[in-house]
N, C-alpha and C. Protein backbone atom coordinates (compact mmCIF):
# COMPACT_ATOMS: atom_id res chain seq x y z
N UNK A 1 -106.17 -101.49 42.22
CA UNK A 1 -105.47 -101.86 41.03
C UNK A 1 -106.17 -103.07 40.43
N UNK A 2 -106.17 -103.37 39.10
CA UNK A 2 -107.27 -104.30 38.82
C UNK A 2 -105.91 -105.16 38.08
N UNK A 3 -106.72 -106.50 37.96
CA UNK A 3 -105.94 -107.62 37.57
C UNK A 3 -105.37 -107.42 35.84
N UNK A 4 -104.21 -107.70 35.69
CA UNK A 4 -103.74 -107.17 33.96
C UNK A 4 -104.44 -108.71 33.05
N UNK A 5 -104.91 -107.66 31.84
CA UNK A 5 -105.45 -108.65 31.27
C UNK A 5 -104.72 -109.68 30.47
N UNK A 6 -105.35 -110.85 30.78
CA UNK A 6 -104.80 -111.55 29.66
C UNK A 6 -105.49 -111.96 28.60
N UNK A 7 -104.44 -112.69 27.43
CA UNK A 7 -104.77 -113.06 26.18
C UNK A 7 -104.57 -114.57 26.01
N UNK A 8 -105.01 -115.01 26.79
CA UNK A 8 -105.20 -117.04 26.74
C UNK A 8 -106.81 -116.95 26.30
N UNK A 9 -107.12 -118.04 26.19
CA UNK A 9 -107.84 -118.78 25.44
C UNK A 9 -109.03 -118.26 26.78
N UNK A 10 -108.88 -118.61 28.29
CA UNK A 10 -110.01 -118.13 29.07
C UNK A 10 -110.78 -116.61 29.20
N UNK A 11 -109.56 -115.63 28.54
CA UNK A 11 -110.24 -114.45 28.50
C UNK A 11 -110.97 -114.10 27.45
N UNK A 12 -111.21 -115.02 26.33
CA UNK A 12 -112.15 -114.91 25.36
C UNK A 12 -113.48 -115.27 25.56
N UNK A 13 -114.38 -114.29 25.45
CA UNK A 13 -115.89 -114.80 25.68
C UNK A 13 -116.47 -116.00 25.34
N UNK A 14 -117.46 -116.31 25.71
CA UNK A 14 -117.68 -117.93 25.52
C UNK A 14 -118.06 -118.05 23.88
N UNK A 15 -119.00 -117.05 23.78
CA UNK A 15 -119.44 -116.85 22.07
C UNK A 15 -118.42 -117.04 21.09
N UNK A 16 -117.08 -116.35 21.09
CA UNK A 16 -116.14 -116.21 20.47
C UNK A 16 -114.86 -117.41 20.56
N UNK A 17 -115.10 -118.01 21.74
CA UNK A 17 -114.11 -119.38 22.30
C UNK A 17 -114.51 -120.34 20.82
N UNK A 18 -113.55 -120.68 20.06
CA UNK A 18 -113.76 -121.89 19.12
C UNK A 18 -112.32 -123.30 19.30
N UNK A 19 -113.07 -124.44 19.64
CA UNK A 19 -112.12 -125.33 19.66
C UNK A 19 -111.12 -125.80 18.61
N UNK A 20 -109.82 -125.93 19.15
CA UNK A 20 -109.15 -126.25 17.71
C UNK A 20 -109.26 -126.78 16.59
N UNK A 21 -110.14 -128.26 17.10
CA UNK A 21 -110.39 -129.20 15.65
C UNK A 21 -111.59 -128.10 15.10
N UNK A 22 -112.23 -127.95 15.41
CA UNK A 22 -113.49 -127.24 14.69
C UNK A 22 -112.98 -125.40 13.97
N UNK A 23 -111.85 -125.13 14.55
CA UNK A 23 -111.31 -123.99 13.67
C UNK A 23 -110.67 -124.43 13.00
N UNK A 24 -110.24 -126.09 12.82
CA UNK A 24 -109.32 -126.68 11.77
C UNK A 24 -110.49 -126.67 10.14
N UNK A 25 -111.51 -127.16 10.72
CA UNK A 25 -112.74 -127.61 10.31
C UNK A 25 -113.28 -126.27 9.25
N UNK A 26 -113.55 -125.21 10.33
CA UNK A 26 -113.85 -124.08 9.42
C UNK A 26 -113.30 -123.15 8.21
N UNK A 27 -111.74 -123.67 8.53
CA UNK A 27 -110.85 -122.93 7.58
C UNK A 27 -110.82 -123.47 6.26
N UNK A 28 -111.42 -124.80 6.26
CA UNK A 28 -110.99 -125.98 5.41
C UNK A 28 -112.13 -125.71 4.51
N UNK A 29 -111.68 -125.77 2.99
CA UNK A 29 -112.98 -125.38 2.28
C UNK A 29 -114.27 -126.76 2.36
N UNK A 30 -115.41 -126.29 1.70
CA UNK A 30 -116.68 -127.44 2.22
C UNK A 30 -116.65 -127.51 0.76
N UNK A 31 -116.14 -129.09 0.47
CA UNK A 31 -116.65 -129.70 -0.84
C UNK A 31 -117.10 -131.02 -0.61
N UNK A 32 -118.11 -131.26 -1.10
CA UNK A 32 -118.66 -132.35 -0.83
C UNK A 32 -118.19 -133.34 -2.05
N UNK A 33 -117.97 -134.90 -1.12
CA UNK A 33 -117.23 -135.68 -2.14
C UNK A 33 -118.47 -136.63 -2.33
N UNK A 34 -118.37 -137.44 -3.43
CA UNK A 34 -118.78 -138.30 -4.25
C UNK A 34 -118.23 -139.37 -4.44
N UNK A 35 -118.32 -140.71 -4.14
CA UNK A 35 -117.77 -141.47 -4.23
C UNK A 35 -118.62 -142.49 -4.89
N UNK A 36 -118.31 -143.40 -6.23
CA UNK A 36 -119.46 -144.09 -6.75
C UNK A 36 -118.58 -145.51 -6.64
N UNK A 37 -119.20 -146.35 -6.25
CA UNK A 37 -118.77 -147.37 -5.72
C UNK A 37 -119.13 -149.02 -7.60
N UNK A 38 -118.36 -149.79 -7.37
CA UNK A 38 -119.09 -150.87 -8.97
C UNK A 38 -120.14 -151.28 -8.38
N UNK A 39 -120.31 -151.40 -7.42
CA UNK A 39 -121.76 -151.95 -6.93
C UNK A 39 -122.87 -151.10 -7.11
N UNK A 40 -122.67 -149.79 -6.75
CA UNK A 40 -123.90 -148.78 -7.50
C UNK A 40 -123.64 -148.71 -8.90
N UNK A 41 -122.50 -148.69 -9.96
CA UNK A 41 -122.59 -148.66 -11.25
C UNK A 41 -123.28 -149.84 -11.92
N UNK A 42 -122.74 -150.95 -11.05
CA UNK A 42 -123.84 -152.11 -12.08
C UNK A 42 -125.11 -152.02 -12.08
N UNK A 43 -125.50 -151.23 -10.85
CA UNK A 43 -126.95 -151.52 -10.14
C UNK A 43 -128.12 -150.45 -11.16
N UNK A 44 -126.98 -149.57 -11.53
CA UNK A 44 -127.77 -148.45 -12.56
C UNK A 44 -127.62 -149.01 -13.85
N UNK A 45 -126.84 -149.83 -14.39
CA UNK A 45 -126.62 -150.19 -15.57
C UNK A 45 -128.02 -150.73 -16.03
N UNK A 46 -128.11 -152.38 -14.53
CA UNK A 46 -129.11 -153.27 -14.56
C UNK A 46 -130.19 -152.42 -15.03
N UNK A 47 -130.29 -152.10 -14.09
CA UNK A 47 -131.57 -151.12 -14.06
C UNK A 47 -132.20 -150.39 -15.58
N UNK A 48 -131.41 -150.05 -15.98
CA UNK A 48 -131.35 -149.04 -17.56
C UNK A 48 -131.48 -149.99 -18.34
N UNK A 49 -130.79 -151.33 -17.79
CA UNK A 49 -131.20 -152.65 -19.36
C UNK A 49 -132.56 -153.07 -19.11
N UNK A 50 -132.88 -153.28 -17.66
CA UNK A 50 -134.09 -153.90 -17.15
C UNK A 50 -135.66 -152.83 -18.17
N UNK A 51 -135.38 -151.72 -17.83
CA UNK A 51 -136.16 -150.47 -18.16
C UNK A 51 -136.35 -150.97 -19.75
N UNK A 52 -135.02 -150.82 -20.46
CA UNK A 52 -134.77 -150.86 -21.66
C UNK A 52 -135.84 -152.12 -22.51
N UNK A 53 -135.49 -153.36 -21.73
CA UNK A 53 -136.37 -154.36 -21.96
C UNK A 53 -137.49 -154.62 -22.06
N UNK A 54 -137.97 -154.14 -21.03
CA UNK A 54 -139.70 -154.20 -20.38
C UNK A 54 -140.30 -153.14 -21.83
N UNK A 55 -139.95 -151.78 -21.66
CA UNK A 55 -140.07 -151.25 -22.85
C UNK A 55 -140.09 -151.90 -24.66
N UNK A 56 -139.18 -152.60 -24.66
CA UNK A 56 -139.56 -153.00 -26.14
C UNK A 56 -140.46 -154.68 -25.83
N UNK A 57 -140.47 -155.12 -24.88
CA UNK A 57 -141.43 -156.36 -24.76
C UNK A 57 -143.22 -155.83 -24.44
N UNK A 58 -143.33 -154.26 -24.13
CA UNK A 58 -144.56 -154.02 -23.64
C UNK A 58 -145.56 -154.86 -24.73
N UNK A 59 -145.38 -154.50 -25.79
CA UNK A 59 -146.58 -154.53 -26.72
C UNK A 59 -146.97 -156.46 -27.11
N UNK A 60 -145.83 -157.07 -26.33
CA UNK A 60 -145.80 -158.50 -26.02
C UNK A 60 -146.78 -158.75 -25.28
N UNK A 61 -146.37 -158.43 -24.12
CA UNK A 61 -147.15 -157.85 -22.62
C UNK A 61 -148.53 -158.06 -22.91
N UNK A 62 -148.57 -156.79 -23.55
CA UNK A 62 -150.22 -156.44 -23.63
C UNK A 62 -151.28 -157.41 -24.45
N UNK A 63 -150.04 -157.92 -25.21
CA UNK A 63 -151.23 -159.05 -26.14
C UNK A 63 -151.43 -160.10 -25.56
N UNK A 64 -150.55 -160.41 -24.43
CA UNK A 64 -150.89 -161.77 -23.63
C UNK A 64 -152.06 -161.40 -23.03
N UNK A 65 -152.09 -160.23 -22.73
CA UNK A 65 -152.78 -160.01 -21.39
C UNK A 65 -154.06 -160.03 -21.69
N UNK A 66 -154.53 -159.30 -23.23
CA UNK A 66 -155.60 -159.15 -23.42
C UNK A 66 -156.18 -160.60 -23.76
N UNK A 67 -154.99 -161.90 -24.64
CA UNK A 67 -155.40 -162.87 -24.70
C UNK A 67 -155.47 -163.95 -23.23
N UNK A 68 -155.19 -163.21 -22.11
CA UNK A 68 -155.61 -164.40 -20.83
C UNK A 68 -157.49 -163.61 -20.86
N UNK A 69 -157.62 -162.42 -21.00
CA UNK A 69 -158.66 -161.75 -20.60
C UNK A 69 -160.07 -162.11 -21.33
N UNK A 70 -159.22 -162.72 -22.12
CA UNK A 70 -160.27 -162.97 -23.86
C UNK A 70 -160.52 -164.52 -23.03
N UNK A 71 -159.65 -165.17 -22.79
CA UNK A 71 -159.62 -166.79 -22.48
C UNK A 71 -160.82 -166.93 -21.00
N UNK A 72 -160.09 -165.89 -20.09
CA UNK A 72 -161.22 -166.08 -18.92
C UNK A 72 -162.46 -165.42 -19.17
N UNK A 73 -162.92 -164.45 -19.75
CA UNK A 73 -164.52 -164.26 -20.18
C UNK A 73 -165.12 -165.58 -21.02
N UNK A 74 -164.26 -166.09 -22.05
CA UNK A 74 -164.99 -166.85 -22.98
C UNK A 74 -164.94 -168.50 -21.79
N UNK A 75 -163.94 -168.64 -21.25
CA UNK A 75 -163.93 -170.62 -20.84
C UNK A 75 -165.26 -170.61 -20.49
N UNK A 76 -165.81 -169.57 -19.28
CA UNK A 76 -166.96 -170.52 -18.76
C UNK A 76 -168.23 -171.04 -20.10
N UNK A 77 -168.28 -170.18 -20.96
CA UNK A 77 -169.14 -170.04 -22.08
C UNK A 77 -169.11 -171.52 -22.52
N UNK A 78 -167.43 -171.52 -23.20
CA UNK A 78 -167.36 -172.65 -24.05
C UNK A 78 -167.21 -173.81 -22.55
N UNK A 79 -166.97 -174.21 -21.84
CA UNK A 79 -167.60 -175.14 -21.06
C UNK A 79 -168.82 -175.38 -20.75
N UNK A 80 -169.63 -174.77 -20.91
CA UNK A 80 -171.47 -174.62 -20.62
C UNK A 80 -172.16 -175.04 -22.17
N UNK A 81 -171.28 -174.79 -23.31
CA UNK A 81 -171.54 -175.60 -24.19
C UNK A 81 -171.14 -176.96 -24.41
N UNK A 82 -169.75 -177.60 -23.67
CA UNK A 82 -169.69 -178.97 -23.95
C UNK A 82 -170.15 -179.51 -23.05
N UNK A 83 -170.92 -178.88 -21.82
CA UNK A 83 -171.74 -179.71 -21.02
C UNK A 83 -172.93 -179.92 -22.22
N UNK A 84 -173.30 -179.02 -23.16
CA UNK A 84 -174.60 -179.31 -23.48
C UNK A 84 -174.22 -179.94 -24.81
N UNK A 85 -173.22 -180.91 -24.60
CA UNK A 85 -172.74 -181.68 -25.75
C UNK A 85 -171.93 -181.41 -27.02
N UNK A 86 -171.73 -180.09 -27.22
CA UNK A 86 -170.73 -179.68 -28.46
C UNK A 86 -169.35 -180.08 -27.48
N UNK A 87 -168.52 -180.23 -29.13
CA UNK A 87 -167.48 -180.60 -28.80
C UNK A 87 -166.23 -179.47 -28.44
N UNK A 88 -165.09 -179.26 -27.66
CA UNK A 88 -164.75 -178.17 -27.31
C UNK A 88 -163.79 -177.32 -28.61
N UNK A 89 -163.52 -177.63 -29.45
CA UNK A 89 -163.02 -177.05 -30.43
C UNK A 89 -164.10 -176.77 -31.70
N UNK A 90 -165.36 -177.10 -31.71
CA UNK A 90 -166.29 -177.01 -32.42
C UNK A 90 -167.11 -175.62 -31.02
N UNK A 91 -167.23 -175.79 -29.95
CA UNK A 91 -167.85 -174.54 -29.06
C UNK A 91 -166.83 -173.32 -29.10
N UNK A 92 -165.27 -173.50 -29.53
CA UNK A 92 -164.11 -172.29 -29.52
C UNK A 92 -164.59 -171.76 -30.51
N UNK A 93 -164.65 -172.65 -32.16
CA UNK A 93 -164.87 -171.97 -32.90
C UNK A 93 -166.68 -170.89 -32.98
N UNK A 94 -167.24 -171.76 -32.44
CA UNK A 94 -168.53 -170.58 -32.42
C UNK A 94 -168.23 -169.55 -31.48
N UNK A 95 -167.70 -169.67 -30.35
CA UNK A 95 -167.38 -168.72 -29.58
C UNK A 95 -166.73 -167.23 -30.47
N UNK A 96 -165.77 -167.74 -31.47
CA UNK A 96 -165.28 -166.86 -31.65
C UNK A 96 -166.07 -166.30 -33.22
N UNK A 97 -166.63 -166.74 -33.62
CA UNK A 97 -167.57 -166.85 -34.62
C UNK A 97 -168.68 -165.43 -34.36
N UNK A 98 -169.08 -165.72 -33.00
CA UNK A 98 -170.24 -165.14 -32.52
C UNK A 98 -169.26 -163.74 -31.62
């Protein structure tokens, strides 16, 4: 005579055995939440003004830049002329003359 089967939780195969919290888990629909915190909203704001800025100052930017670039090719020039005695706003203007 063989043993009567039962229907507890041990006569279910191991494959098919699911623990309670995790069949709580599966039934439960999967939506993923979002939560945006003021500390990430300011941080994107900054950011978008920062962007915003740099953008309308570029063409600022660029004219400094080209005028440091203009300044360090030409100093040694116009210093090598007031060693040889011109005066330094009389060697700028030939500098830029020439």
């Amino acid at each position: 005579m063989s043993a009567p089967k039962n229907k507890s939780s041990e006569s279910i195969s191991p494959d098919r055995r699911v623990e309670p919290e995790r069949e709580v888990l599966s039934r439960r629909a999967h939506a993923i939440r979002i939560e945006i915190v003021p500390w990430t909203t300011i941080s994107i704001v900054l950011v978008i003004a920062s962007l915003w800025i740099i953008l309308r100052l570029l063409p600022v930017i660029l004219v400094l830049v080209g005028a440091l670039m203009i300044v360090g090719a030409l100093g040694p020039v116009i210093e090598w002329l007031e060693r040889r005695g011109m005066r330094r706003g009389t060697a700028t203007r030939a500098c830029g003359v020439a």
